[in-house]
Protein backbone atom coordinates (compact mmCIF):
# COMPACT_ATOMS: atom_id res chain seq x y z
CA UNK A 1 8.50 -4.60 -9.47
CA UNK A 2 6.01 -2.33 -9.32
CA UNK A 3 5.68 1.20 -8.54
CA UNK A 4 4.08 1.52 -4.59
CA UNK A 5 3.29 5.09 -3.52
CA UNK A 6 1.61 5.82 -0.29
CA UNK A 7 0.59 9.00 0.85
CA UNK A 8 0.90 9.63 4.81
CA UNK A 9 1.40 11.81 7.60
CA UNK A 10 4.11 11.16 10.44
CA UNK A 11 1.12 11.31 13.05
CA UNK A 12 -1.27 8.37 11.55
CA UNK A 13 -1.28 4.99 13.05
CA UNK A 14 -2.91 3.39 10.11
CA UNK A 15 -0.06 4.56 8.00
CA UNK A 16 2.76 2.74 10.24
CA UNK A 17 0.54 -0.74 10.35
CA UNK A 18 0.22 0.35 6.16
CA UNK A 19 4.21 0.48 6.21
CA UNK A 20 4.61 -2.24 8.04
CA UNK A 21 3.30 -4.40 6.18
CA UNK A 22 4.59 -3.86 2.46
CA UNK A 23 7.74 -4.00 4.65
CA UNK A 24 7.26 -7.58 5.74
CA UNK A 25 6.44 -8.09 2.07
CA UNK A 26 9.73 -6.84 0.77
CA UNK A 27 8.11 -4.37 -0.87
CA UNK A 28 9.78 -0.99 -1.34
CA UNK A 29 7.67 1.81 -1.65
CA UNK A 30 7.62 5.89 -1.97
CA UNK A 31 6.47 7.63 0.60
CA UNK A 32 4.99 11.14 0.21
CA UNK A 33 4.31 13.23 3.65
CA UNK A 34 1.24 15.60 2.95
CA UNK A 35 1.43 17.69 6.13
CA UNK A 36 2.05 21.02 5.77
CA UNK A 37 2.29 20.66 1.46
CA UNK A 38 -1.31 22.21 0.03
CA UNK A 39 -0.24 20.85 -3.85
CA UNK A 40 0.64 17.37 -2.37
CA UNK A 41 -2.73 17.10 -0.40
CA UNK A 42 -4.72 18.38 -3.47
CA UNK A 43 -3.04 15.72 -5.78
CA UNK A 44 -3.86 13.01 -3.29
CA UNK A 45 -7.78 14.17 -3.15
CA UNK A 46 -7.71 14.06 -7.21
CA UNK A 47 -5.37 10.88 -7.40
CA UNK A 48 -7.68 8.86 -4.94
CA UNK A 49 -11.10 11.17 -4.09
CA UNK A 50 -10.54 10.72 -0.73
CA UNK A 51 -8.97 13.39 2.35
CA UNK A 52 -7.62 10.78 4.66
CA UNK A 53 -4.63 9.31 4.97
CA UNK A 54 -3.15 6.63 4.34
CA UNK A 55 -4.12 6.30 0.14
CA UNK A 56 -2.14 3.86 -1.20
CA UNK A 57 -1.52 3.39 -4.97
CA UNK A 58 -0.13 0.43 -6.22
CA UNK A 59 1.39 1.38 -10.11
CA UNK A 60 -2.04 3.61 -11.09
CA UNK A 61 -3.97 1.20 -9.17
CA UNK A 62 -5.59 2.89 -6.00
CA UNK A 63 -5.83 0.16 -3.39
CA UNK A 64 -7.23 2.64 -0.66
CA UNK A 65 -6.27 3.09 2.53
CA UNK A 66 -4.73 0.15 5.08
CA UNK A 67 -7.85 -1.30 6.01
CA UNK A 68 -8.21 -2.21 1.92
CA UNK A 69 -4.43 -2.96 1.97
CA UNK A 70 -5.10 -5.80 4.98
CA UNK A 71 -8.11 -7.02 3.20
CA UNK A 72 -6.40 -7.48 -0.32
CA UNK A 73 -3.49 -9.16 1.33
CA UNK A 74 -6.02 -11.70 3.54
CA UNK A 75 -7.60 -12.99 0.44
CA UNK A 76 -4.41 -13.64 -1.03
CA UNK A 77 -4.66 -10.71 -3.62
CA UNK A 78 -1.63 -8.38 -2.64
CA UNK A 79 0.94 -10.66 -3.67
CA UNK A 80 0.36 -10.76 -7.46
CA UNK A 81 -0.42 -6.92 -7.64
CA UNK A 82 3.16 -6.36 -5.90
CA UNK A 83 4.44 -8.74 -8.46
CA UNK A 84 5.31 -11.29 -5.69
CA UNK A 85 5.42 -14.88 -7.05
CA UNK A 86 3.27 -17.08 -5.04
CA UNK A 87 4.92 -19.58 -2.61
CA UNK A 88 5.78 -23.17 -3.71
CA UNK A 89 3.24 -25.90 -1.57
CA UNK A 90 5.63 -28.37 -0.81
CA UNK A 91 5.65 -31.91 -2.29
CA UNK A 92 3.65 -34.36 -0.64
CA UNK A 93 5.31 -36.24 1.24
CA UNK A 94 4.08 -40.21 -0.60
């Protein structure tokens, strides 16, 4: 599995929808709050080059925020970077 880390703040709406959805995948991840912590908002900035919140890094992959998290996951390309095998089609039915 790999290693998810998101960086939030407990006021962002875009970080609960981000949450909620690796949580429908089954996907455990590490959050890291960056109110009030100076060193953990500067290593966000550097890790992703962006000040807003959520960033979401998927091993040393930056994904972006949830809006790039949504789109990834619409065009089917979430599942193989969260190491999620893709679903079975069923047999047709002869």
């Amino acid at each position: 599995m790999p290693n998810v880390v998101m960086y939030t703040t407990a006021i962002c709406p875009y970080c609960v929808r981000a949450k909620s959805l690796l949580d429908r995948k089954g996907t455990s991840f590490e959050e890291r709050r960056i109110e009030g912590d100076r060193e953990l908002m500067r290593q966000m900035i550097e890790r992703s080059g962006r000040r807003t919140v959520p960033q979401i890094f998927i091993d040393d992959y930056h994904v972006g925020g949830y809006d790039d998290l949504a789109e990834l996951d619409a065009m089917g390309k979430l599942d193989p970077l969260l190491g999620l095998a893709p679903q079975d089609e069923p047999d047709a039915i002869t």
